[in-house]
Protein backbone atom coordinates (compact mmCIF):
# COMPACT_ATOMS: atom_id res chain seq x y z
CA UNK A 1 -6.14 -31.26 15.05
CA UNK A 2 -6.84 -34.43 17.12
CA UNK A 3 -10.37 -35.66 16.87
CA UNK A 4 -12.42 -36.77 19.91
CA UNK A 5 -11.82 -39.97 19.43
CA UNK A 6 -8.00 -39.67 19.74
CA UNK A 7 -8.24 -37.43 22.48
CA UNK A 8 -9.82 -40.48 24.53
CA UNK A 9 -7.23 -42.77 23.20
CA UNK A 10 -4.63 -40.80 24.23
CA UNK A 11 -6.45 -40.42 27.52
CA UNK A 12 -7.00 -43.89 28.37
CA UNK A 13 -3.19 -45.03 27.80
CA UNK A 14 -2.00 -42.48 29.61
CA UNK A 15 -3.58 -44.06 32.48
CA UNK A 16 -3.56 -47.61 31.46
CA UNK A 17 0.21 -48.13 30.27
CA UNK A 18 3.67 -47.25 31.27
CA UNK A 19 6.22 -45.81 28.85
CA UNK A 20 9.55 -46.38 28.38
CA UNK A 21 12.15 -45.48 26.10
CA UNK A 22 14.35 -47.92 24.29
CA UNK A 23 17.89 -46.96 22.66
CA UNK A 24 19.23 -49.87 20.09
CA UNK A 25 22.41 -49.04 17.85
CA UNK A 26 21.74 -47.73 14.88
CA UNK A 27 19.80 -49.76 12.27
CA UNK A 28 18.96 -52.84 14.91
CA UNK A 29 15.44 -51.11 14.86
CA UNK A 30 14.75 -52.43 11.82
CA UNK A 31 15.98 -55.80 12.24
CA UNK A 32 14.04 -56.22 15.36
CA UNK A 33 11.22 -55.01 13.78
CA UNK A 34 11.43 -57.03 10.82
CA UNK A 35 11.97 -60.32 13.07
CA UNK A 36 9.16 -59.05 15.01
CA UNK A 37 6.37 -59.05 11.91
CA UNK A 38 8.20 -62.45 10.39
CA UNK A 39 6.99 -63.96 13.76
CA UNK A 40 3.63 -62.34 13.46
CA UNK A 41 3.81 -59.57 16.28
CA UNK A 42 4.40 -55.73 16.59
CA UNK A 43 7.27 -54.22 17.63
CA UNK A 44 5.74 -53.55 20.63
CA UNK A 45 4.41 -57.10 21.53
CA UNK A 46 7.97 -58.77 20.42
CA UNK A 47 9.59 -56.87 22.99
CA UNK A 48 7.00 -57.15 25.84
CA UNK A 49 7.11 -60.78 25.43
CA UNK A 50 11.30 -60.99 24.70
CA UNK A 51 11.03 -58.68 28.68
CA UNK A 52 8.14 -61.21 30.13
CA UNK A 53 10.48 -64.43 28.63
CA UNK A 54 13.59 -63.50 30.38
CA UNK A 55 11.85 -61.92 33.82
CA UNK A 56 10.49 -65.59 33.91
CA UNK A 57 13.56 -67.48 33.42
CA UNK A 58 15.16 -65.06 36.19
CA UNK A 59 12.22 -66.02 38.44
CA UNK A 60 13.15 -69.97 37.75
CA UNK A 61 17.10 -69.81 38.48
């Protein structure tokens, strides 16, 4: 059973962040992942900034 505290967790990125799903062949999870932590981020953060990196060199063409 969730405790409080993950109840209000759950709460607050529900309305603080967007989700959306990613599909990668087979086994590239891991090797993102793994390039991810060797360079110090998440998962998460590697591909927010790999997204924020190439919307910014879109924005400079």
């Amino acid at each position: 059973m969730p405790t409080a505290r993950t109840k209000a967790n759950r709460k607050y990125n529900e309305k603080a962040y967007d989700r959306v799903a990613l599909t990668v062949p087979k086994g590239q999870k891991e090797v993102i992942k793994d390039f991810a932590e060797k360079n110090g981020l998440s998962l998460n953060s590697f591909i927010n900034e790999a997204i924020q990196e190439k919307m910014s060199k879109k924005d400079a063409e």
